[in-house]
Protein backbone atom coordinates (compact mmCIF):
# COMPACT_ATOMS: atom_id res chain seq x y z
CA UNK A 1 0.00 0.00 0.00
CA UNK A 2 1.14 3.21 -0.83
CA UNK A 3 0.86 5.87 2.67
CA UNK A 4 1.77 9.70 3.34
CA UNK A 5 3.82 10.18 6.38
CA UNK A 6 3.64 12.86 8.27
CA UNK A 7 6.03 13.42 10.93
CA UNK A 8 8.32 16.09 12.85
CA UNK A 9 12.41 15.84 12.84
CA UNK A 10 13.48 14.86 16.55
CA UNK A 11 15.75 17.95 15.91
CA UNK A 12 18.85 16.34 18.18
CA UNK A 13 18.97 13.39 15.56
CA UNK A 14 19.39 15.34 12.68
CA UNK A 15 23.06 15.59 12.51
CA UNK A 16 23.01 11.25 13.08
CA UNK A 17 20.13 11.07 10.71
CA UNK A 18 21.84 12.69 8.26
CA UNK A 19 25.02 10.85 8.39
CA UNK A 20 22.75 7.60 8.14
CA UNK A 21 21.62 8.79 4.88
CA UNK A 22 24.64 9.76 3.50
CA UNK A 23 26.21 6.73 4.64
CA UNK A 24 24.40 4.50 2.86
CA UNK A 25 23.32 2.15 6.36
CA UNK A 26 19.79 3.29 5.66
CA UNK A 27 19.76 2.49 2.59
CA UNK A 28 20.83 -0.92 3.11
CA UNK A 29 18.03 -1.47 6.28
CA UNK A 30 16.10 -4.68 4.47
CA UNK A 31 14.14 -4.45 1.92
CA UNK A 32 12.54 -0.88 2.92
CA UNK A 33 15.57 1.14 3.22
CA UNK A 34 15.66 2.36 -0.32
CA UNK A 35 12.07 3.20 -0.12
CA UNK A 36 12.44 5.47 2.84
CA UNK A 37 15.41 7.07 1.38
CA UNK A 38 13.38 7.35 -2.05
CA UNK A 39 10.56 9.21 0.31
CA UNK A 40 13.01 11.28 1.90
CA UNK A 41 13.97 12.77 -1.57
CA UNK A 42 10.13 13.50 -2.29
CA UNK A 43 9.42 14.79 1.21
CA UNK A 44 8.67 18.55 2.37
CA UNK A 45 8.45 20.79 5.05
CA UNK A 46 5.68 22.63 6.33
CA UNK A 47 6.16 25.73 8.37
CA UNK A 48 5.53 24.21 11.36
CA UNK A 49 8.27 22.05 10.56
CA UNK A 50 5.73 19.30 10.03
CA UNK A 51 7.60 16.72 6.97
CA UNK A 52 5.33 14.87 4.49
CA UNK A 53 6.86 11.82 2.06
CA UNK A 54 5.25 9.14 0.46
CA UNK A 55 6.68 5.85 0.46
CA UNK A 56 5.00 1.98 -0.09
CA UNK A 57 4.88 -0.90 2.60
CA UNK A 58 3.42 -4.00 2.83
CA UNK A 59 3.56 -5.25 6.57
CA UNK A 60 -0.02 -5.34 8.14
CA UNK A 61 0.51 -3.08 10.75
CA UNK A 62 1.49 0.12 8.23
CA UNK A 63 5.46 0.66 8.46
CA UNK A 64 6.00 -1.39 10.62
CA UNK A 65 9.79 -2.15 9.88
CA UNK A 66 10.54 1.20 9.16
CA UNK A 67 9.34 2.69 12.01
CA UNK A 68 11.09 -0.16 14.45
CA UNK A 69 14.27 0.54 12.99
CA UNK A 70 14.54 4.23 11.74
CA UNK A 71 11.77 6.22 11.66
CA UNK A 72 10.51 6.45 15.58
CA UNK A 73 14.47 7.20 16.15
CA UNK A 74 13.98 10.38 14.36
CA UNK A 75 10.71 11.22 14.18
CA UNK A 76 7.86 12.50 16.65
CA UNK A 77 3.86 12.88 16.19
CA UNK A 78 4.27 10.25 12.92
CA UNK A 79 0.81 9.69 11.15
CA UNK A 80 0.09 7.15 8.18
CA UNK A 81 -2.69 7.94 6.15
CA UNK A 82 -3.75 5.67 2.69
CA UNK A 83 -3.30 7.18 -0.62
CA UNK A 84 -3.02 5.89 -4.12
CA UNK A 85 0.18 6.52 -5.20
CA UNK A 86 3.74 8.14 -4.88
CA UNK A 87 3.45 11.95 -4.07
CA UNK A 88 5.57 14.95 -4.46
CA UNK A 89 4.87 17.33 -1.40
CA UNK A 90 4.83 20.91 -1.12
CA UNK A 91 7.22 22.81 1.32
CA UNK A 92 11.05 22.97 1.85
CA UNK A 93 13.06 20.20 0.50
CA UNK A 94 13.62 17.54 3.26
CA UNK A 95 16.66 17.03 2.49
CA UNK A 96 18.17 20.83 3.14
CA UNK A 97 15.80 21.33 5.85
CA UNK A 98 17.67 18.38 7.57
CA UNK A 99 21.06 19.66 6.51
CA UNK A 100 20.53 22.70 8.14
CA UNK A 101 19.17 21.13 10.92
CA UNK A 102 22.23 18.92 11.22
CA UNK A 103 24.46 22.25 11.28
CA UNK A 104 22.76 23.73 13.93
């Protein structure tokens, strides 16, 4: 099923979060790592600092996985909500929102 996430940055993880990305060790987390990365790259910011991505998963209980071994680590207030397909998302890049973050 295909979900949009909605979550905010634990700000204090950035910089590690960050470093995970670049790193490649989230990428290579099972078979969903790619897909978070891939909804990382699609993902914006709100102005409350409130990040939206799209991303597929198939475990019953919706991200399951992902949230066990990434997502709750970096994330606060996450929401799942049913949608038909991959999204692009309005706001600030993910990406250089959490680069900033990671500087500061």
């Amino acid at each position: 099923m295909f979900y949009r996430v909605k979550a905010k940055l634990k700000k204090d993880k950035a910089k590690e979060l960050l470093e995970r990305i670049q790193d490649g060790s989230i990428s290579k987390n099972g078979p969903d790592g790619e897909e978070m990365i891939n909804g990382f790259e699609r993902a914006g910011v709100d102005d409350s600092g409130t990040v939206e991505w799209s991303m597929v998963c198939y475990c019953p209980t919706p991200l399951a996985h992902e949230r066990a071994t990434v997502l709750d680590h970096y994330f606060d207030e996450l929401t799942t909500e049913v949608i038909k397909d991959y999204e692009l998302h309005d706001g600030r890049r993910f990406i250089e929102y959490l680069e900033e973050a990671a500087r500061s």
